[in-house]
Protein backbone atom coordinates (compact mmCIF):
# COMPACT_ATOMS: atom_id res chain seq x y z
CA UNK A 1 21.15 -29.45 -8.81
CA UNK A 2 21.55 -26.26 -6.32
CA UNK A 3 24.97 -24.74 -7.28
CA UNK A 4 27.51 -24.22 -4.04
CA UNK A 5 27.80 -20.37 -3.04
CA UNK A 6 31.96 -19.82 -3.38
CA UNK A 7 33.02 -18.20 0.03
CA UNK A 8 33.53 -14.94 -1.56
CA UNK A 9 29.46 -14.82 -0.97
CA UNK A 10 28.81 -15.54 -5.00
CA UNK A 11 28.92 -18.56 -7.31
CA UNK A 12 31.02 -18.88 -10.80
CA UNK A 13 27.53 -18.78 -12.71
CA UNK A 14 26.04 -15.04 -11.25
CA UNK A 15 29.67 -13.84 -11.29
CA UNK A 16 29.50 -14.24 -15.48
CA UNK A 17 25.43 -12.99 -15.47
CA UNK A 18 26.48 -10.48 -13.02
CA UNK A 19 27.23 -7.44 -15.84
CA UNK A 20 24.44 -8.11 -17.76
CA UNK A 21 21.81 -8.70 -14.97
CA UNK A 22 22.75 -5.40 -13.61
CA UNK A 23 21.68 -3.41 -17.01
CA UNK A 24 19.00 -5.90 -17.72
CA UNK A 25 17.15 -5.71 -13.97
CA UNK A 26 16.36 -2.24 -13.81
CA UNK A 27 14.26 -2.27 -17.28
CA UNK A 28 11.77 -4.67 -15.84
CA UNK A 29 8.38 -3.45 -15.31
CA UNK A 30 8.31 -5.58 -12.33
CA UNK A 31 11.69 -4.30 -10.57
CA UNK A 32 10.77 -2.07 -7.56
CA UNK A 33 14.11 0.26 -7.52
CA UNK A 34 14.14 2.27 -10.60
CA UNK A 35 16.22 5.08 -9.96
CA UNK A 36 19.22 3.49 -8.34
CA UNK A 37 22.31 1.51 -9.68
CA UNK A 38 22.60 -2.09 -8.87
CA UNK A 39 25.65 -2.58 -7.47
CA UNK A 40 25.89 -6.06 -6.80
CA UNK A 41 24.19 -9.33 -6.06
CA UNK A 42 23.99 -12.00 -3.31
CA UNK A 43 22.38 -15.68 -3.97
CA UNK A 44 19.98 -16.78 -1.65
CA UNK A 45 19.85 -19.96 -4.14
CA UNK A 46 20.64 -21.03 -7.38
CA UNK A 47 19.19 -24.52 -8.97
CA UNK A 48 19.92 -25.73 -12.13
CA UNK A 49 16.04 -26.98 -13.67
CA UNK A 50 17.73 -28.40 -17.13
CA UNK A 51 21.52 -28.37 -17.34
CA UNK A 52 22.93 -26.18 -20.13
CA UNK A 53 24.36 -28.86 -21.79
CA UNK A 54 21.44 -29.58 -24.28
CA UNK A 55 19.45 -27.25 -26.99
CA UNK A 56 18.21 -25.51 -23.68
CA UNK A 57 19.05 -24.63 -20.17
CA UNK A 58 17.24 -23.17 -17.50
CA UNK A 59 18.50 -21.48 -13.93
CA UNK A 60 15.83 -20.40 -10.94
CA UNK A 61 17.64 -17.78 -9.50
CA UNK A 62 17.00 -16.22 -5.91
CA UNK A 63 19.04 -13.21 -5.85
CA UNK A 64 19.05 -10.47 -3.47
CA UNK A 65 19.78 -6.80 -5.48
CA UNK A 66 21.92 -4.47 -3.64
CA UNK A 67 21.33 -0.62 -4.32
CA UNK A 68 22.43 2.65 -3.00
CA UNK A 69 20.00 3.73 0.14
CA UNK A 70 17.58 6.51 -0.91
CA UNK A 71 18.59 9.52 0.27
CA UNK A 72 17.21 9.74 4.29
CA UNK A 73 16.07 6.63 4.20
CA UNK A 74 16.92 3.73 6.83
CA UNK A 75 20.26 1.06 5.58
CA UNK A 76 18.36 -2.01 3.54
CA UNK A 77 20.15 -4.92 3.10
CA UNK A 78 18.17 -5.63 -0.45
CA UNK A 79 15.26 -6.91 -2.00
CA UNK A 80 15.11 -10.25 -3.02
CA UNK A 81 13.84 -11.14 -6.63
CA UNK A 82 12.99 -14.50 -8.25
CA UNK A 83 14.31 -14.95 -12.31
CA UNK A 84 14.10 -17.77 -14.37
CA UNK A 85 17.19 -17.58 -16.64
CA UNK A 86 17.02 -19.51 -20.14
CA UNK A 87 20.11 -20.15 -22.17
CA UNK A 88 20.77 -21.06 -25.42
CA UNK A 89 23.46 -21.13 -28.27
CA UNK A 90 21.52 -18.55 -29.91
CA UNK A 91 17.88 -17.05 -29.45
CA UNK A 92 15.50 -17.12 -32.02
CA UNK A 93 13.68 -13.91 -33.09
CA UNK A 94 10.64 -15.20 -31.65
CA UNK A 95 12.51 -15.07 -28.02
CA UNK A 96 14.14 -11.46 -29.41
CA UNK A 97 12.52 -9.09 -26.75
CA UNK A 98 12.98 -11.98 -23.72
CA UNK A 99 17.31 -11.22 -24.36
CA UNK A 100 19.12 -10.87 -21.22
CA UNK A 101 22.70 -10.72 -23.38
CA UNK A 102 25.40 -12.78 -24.44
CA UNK A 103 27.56 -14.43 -21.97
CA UNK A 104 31.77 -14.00 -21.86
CA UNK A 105 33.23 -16.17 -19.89
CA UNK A 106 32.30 -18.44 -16.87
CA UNK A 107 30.47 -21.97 -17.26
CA UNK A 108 28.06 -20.15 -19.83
CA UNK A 109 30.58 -18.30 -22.29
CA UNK A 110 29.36 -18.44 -25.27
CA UNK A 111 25.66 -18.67 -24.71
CA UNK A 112 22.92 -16.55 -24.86
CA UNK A 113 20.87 -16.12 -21.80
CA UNK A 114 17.09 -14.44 -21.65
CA UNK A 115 14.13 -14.23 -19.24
CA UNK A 116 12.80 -17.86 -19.76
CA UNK A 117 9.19 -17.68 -19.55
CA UNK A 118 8.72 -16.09 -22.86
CA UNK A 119 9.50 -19.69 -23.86
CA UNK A 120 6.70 -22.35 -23.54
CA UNK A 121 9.43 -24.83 -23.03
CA UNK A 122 11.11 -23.41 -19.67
CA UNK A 123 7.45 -22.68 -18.58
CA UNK A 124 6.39 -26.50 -19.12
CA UNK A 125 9.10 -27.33 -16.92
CA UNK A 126 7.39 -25.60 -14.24
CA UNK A 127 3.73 -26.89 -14.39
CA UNK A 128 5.24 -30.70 -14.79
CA UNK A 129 7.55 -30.00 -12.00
CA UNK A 130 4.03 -29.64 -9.98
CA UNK A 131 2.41 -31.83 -11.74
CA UNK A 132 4.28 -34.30 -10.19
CA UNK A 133 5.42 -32.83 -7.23
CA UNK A 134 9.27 -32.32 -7.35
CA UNK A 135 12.01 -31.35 -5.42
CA UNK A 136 14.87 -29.71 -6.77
CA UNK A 137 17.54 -28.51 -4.56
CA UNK A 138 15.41 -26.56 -2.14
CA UNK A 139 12.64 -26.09 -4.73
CA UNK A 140 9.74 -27.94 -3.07
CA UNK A 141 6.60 -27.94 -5.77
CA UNK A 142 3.36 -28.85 -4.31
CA UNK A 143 -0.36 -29.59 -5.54
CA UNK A 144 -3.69 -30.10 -3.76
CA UNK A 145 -3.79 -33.98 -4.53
CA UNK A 146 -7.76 -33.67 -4.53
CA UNK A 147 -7.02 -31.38 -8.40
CA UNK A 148 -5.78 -32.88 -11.42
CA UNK A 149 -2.59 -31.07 -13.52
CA UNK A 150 -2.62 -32.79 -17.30
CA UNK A 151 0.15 -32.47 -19.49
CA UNK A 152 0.90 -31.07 -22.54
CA UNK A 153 -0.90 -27.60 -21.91
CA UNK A 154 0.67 -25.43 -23.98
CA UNK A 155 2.45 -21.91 -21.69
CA UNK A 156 1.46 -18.59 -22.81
CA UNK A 157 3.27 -15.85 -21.04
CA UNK A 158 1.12 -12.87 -19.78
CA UNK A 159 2.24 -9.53 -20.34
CA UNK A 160 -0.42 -6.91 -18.40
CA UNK A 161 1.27 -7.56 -15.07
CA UNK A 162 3.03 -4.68 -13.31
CA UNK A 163 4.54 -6.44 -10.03
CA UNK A 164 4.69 -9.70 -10.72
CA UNK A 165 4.66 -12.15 -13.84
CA UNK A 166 1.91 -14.93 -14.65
CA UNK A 167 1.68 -18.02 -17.71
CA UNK A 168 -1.58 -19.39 -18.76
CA UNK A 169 -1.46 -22.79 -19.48
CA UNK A 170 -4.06 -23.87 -22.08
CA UNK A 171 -7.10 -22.06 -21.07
CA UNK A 172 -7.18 -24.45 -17.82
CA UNK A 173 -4.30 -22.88 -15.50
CA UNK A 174 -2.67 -19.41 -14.52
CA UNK A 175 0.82 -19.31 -12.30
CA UNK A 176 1.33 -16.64 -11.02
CA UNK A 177 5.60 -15.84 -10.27
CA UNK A 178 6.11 -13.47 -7.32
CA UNK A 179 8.99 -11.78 -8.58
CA UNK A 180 10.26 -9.67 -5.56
CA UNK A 181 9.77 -12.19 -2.77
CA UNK A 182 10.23 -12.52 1.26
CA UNK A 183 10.36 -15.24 3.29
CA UNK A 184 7.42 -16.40 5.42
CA UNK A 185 3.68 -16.86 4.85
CA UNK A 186 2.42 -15.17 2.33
CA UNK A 187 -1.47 -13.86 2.28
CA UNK A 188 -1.35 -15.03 -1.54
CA UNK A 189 -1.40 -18.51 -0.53
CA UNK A 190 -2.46 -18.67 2.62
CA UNK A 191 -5.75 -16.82 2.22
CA UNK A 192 -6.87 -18.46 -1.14
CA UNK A 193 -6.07 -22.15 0.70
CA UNK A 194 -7.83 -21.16 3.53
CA UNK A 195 -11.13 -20.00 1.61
CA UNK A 196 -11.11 -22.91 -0.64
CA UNK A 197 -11.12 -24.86 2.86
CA UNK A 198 -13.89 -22.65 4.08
CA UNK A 199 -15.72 -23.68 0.23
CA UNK A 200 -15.89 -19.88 -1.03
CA UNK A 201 -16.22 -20.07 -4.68
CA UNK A 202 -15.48 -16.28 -5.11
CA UNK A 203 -11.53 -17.17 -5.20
CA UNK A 204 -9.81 -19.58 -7.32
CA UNK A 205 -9.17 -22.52 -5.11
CA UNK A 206 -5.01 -23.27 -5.38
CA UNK A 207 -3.80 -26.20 -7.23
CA UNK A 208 -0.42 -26.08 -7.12
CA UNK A 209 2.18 -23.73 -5.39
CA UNK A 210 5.96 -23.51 -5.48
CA UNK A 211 8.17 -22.14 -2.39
CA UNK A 212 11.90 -22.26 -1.52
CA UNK A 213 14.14 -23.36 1.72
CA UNK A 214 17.18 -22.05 2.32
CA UNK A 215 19.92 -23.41 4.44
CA UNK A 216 18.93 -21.11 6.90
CA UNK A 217 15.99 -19.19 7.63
CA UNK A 218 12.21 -19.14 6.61
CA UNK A 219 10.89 -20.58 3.49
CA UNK A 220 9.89 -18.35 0.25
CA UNK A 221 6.45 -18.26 -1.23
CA UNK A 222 7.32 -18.24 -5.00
CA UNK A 223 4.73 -19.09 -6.86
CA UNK A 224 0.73 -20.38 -6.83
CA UNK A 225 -1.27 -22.49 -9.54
CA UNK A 226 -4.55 -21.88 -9.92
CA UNK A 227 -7.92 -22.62 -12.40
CA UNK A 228 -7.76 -19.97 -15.42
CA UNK A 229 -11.09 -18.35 -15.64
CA UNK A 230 -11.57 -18.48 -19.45
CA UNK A 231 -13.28 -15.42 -20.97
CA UNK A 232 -13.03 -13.70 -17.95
CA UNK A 233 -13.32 -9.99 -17.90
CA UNK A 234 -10.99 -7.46 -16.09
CA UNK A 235 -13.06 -5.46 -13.57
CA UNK A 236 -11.00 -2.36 -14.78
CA UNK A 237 -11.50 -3.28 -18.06
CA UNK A 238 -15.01 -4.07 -18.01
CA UNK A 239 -16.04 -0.95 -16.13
CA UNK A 240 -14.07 1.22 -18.56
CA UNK A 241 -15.57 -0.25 -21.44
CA UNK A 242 -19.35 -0.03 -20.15
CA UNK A 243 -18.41 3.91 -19.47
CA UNK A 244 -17.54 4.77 -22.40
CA UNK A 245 -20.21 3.15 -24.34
CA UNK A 246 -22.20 5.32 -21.91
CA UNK A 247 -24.07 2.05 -20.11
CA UNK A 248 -24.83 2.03 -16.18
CA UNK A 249 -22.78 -0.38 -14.39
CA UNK A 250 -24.53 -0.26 -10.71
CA UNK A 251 -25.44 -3.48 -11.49
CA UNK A 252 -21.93 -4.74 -11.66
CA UNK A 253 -21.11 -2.96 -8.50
CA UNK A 254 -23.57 -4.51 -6.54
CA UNK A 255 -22.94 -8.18 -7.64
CA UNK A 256 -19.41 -6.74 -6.68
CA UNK A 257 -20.74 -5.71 -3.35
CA UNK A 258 -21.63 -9.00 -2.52
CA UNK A 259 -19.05 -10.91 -3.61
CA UNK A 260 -16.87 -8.59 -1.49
CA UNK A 261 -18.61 -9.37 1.85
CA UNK A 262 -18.63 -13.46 0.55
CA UNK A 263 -15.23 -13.31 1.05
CA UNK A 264 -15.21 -11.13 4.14
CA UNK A 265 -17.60 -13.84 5.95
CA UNK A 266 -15.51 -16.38 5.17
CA UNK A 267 -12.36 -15.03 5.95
CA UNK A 268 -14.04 -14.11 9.18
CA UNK A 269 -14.85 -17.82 9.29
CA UNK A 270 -11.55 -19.35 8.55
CA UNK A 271 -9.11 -17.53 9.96
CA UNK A 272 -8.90 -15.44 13.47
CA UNK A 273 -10.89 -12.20 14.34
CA UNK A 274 -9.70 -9.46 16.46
CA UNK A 275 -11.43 -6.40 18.64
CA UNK A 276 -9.83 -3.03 17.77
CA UNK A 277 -9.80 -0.90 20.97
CA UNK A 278 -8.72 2.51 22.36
CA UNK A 279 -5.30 1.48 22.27
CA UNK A 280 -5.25 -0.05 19.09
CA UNK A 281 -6.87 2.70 16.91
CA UNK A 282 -5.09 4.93 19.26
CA UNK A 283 -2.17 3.77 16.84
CA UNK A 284 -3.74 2.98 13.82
CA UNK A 285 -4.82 7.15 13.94
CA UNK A 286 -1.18 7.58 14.64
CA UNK A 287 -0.20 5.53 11.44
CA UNK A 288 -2.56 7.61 9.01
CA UNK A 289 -1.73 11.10 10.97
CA UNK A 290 1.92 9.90 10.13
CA UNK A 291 1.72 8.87 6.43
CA UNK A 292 -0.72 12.31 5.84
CA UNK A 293 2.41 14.87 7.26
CA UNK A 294 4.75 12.56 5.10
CA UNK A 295 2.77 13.29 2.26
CA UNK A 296 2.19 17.14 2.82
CA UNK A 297 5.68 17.12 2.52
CA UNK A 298 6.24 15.38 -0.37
CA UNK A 299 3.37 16.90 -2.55
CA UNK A 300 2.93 20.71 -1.25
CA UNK A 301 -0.60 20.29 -3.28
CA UNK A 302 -2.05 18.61 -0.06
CA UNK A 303 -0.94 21.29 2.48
CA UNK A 304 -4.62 23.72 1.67
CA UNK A 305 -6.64 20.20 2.56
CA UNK A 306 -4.28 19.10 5.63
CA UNK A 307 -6.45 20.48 8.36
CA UNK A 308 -9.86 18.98 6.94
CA UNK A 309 -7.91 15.49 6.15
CA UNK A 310 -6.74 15.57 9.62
CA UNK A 311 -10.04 16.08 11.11
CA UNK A 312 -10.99 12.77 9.23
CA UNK A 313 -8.90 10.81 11.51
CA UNK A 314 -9.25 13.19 14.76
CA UNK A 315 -12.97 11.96 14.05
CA UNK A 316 -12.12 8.47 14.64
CA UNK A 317 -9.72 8.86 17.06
CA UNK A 318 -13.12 10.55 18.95
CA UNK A 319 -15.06 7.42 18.89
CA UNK A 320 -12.64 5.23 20.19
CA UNK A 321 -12.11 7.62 23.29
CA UNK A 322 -15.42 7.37 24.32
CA UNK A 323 -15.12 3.29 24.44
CA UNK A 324 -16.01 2.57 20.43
CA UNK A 325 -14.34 -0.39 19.17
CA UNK A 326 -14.40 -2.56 15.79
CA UNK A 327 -13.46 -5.78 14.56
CA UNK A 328 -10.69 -6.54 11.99
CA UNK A 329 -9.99 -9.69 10.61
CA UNK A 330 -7.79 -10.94 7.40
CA UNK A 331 -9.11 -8.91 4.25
CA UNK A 332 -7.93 -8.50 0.25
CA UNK A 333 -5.82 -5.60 1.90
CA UNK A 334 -5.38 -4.16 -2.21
CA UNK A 335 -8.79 -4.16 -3.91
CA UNK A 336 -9.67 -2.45 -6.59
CA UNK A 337 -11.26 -3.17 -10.05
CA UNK A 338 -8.10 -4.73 -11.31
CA UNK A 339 -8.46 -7.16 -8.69
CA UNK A 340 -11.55 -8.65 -10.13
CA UNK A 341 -12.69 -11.13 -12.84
CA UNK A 342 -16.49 -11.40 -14.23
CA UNK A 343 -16.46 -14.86 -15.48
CA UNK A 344 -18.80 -14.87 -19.05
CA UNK A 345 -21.39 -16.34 -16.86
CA UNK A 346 -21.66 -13.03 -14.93
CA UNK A 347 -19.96 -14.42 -11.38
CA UNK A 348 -17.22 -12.07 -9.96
CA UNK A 349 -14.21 -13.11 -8.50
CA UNK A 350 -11.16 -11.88 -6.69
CA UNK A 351 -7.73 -12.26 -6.96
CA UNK A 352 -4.49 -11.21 -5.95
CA UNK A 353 -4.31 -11.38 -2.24
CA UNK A 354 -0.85 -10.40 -1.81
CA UNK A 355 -1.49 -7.09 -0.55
CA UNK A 356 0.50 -4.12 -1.48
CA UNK A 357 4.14 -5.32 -2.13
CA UNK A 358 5.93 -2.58 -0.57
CA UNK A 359 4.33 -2.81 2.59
CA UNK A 360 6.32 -5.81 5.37
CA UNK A 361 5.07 -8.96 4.53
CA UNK A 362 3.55 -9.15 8.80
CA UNK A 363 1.78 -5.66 8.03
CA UNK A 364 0.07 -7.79 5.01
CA UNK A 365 -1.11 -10.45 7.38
CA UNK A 366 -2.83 -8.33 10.34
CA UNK A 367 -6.33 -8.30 10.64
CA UNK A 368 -7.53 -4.95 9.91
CA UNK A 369 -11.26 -3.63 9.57
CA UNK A 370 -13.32 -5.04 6.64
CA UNK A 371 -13.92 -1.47 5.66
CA UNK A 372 -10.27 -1.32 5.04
CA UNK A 373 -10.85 -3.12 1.37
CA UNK A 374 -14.25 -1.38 0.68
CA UNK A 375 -12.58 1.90 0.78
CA UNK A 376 -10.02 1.03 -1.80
CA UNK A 377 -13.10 -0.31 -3.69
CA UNK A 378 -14.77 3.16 -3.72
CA UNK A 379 -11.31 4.65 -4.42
CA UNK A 380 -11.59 2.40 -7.57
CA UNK A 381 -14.85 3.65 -9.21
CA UNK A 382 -14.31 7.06 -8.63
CA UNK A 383 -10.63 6.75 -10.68
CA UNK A 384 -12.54 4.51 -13.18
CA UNK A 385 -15.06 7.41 -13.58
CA UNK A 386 -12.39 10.13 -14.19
CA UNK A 387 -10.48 7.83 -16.42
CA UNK A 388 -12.55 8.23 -18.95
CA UNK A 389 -12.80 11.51 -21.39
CA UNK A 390 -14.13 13.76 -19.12
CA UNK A 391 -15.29 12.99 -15.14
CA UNK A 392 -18.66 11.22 -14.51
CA UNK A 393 -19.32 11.75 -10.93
CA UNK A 394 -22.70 10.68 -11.23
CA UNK A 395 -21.57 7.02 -12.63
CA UNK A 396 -19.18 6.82 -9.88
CA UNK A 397 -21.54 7.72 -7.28
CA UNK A 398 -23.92 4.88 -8.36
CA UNK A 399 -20.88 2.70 -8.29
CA UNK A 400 -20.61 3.59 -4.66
CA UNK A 401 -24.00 3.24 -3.68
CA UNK A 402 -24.50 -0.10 -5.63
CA UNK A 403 -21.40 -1.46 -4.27
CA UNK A 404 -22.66 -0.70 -0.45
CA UNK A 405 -25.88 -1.68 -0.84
CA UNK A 406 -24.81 -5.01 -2.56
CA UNK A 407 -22.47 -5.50 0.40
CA UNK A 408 -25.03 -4.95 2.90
CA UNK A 409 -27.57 -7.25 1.33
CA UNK A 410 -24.64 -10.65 2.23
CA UNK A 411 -23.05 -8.97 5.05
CA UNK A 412 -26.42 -7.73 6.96
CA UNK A 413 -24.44 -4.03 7.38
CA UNK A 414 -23.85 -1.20 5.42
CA UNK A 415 -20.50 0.38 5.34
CA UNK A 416 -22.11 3.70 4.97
CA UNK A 417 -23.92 3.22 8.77
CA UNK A 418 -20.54 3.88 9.70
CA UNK A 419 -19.11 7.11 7.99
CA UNK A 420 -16.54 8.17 10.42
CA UNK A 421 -14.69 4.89 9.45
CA UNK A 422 -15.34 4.66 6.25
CA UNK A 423 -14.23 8.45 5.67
CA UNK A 424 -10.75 7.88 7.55
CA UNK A 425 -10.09 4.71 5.54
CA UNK A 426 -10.84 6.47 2.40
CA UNK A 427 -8.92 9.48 3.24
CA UNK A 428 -5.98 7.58 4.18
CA UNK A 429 -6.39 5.94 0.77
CA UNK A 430 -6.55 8.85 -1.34
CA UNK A 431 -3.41 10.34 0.86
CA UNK A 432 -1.38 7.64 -0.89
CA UNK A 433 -2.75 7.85 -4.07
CA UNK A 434 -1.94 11.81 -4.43
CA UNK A 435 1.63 10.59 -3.46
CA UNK A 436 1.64 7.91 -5.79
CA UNK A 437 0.51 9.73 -9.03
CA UNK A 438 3.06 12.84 -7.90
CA UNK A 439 5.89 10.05 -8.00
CA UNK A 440 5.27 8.17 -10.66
CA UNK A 441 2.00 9.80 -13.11
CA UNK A 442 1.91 13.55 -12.39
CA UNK A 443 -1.04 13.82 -15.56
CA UNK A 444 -3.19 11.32 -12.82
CA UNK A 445 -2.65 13.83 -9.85
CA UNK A 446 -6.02 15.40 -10.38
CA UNK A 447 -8.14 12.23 -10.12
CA UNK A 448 -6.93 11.65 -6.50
CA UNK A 449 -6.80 15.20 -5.98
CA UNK A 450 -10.46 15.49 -6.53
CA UNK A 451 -11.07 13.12 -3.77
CA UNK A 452 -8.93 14.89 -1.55
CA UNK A 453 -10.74 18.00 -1.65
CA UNK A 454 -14.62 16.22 -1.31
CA UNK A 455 -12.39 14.06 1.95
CA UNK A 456 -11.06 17.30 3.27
CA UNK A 457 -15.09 19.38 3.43
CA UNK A 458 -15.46 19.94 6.99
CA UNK A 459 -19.45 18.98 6.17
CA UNK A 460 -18.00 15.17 5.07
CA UNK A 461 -20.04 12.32 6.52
C-alpha cells in the first residue's frame, strides 16, 4: 500500500530513515550532489512492496533530496531519487556492505534497513511484479505481452554502474533502476520501444518497464526490462583489452560504424526529423560559444586554445549564414565505447539511451544532428588510445577512420564530407570533457587536453 504524506509534507516512516538516509545518500556512487549536506527530504511517494511484518520488508521510495544551492548557481527545488529500502531484524554478513543503519524509533524501530537489491529476494519482487503486470499504489509495471518473463530467475545485482543501478536475472534479463529520476518521457524507453517497433536489432527490444503516477503531475520513468546479452563484451573493455595486447581494432570500429548509422536510419524512420536553419544553429553556436567561456573560466588551461576553439564554431556559424542547413533527428545523445556490447557472435549493440543525466530531460529528447553521437564516438577512441600505458595516436586514428568509413558504407555519407560540423561537435565535446576531468579526475586532464590543442590548430579540417 502507498503510505499517506502527514501534512507536515513527510510521513512517520522517512521521518525515522530520515538521519540515516542523510549520511547514507551521499556515499552512493550514483548520487549526483557530492559536496553538499542533505538537509532534508520530501516524498513524492512511498509504497510498501512486502509489509515489514515478516522475515523481510521492502519500501520503493521516491524522495526528492534537498541541498544547499551551489554557490552562484540558480534556487533548485531538488533532485528526485528512486531507493528500494529492505528491512530486516538483522542483516546477514552476506547483505554487510548493502547497510543503510539501524532504525530508532518510528514504525521500523528496531530493524535494520539496507539498499535492497543486493538481495535476490527484494529484486524477485520486482521482475514478478512485471511478470504479471501489477499495480501497487501508483507503481504501474508493464511488459510487451508479445515477450515471455519466467519465474524463478535468480537476481544478481550489478556493480560497474556509475549513474544508475541494474540486476541480471539469470543470464536471460537486465533491469536497469534509474536512480535520479524526472517526470515525463524518457529517451530510455521511448527510443528502445520505438526501434524495436521500427525492427532494429542493434538495441535490446524492452520487455518490461516500471514508471510511477503521482497525485499530481507527470508520470516517472523508473525502470526498463530488457534481454541480457550473455557473454557480451564491454566496448570499453574490449577495446582496452585488444590495445594492450597490441592487436588492431579498425575492424571493430567499423562494424561499430555501421551499427551506429542502423540505428540512426531507423530513428530517422520512427520518430520525427527536423531541418536546422540559420536561426536554429544561430543558437545552437550560441550554446557551444556559451559552455566554451564557461569553461575558460573554470579551467584557466583552456584560455591559450580559446581563440582557435572559437573559430571552430565561428566556422559553422559561417555556413549557416550563407543559407546551409542540416537535419537532426532523435540520436543516442551519450555514445561512447561504454555504450556498446559485442555479443560473442561478433554483433554490436547499443545501449543506454538516456542521454547525459544532468542535462533537462526536454534537452534529451530534441532532435539534434546525427553527427552529434559520432563525435562523442571519436571522442571515445582517442581516450581509449591514451588510456592505455603510453598514447597510441596511430590506433586511435584507425579507430576514427574505420568508424567513418563503416558509417558511410549503411548510411550512404561520410561524416568526414562534412568537417566544419564534425569539428564543432567534437570541439564542443572535448570542451566538456577538459571540464569534467578538472572537476572530478585532474590525472585524466591531459587526454582531453590533447584534443583540445589538435581542435584548436587554425589548419583543422
Amino acid at each position: 500500500m502507498a503510505e499517506t504524506v502527514t501534512s507536515s509534507g513527510t510521513t512517520p516512516l522517512l521521518a525515522s530513515l530520515d538521519p540515516l538516509l542523510r549520511a547514507w545518500l551521499p556515499r552512493q556512487r550514483w548520487f549526483a550532489g557530492k559536496g553538499r549536506p542533505v538537509t532534508g527530504f520530501t516524498p513524492v511517494a512511498v509504497t510498501e512492496l512486502l509489509p515489514p511484518g515478516g522475515r523481510l520488508g521492502l519500501y520503493h521510495l521516491l524522495l526528492r533530496v534537498h541541498q544547499p544551492d551551489a554557490p552562484g548557481a540558480p534556487p533548485h527545488p531538488g533532485d528526485c531519487y528512486q531507493l528500494l529500502i529492505g528491512v530486516r531484524e538483522a542483516l546477514p554478513p552476506r547483505l554487510a556492505p548493502a547497510l543503510i543503519g539501524h532504525v530508532e524509533e518510528g514504525p521500523l524501530a528496531g530493524h535494520t534497513v539496507y539498499e535492497a537489491l543486493h538481495d535476490p529476494r527484494p529484486a524477485e519482487v520486482l521482475l514478478e511484479a512485471l511478470r504479471t503486470r501489477d499495480r501497487i499504489g501508483g507503481l504501474c509495471f508493464e511488459r510487451d505481452p508479445q515477450q515471455e518473463i519466467r519465474s524463478g530467475l535468480v537476481a544478481r545485482l550489478m556493480t560497474a554502474e556509475q549513474s544508475n543501478s541494474s540486476v541480471v536475472y539469470g543470464d536471460t534479463f537486465i533491469l536497469k533502476l534509474l536512480r535520479r529520476v524526472v517526470p515525463g518521457v524518457n529517451p530510455d524507453l521511448e527510443i528502445p520501444l520505438a526501434l524495436a517497433r521500427e525492427g532494429c536489432a542493434r538495441v535490446p527490444a524492452p520487455t518490461g518497464w516500471l514508471t510511477a503516477e503521482p497525485a499530481a503531475g507527470e508520470p516517472y520513468v523508473l525502470a526498463v526490462l530488457q534481454p541480457y546479452v550473455s557473454g557480451a563484451s564491454d566496448g570499453w573493455e574490449l577495446a582496452l583489452r585488444e590495445l594492450a595486447k597490441g592487436e588492431d581494432f579498425a575492424a571493430e570500429a567499423r562494424a561499430l560504424g555501421r551499427a551506429t548509422a542502423e540505428v540512426h536510419t531507423a530513428l530517422a524512420r520512427a520518430l520525427p526529423t527536423v531541418t536546422l536553419g540559420h536561426p536554429q544553429l544561430e543558437l545552437l553556436v550560441g550554446g557551444m560559444t556559451e559552455r566554451l567561456a564557461a569553461a575558460v573560466q573554470a579551467v584557466p588551461a583552456l584560455r591559450p586554445y580559446e581563440r582557435g576553439l572559437h573559430s571552430a564554431y565561428e566556422a559553422l556559424a559561417g555556413l549557416a549564414a550563407e543559407g546551409r542547413s542540416w537535419t537532426a533527428q532523435r540520436v543516442h545523445g551519450d555514445l561512447h565505447l561504454g555504450q556498446c556490447l559485442r555479443s560473442p557472435s561478433g554483433q554490436w549493440s547499443l545501449i543506454d539511451f538516456e542521454g547525459e543525466p544532468a542535462r533537462p530531460l526536454a534537452e534529451r529528447r530534441m532532435p539534434q544532428p546525427p553527427v552529434r553521437d559520432i563525435a562523442g564516438m571519436l571522442r571515445s577512441f582517442d581516450y581509449a588510445a591514451r588510456s592505455a600505458t603510453g598514447p597510441h595516436p596511430a590506433w586511435a586514428h584507425a579507430c576514427r577512420s574505420a568508424y567513418c568509413s563503416g558509417y558511410a558504407e549503411v548510411a550512404g555519407r561520410d561524416p568526414r564530407t562534412d568537417p566544419v560540423l564534425l569539428r564543432a561537435y567534437e570541439t564542443d565535446k572535448a570542451v566538456y570533457e577538459v571540464v569534467y576531468e578538472a572537476r572530478h579526475r585532474p590525472d585524466w586532464l591531459p587526454v582531453p587536453l590533447s584534443a583540445i590543442r589538435r581542435l584548436a590548430a587554425s589548419d583543422q579540417t
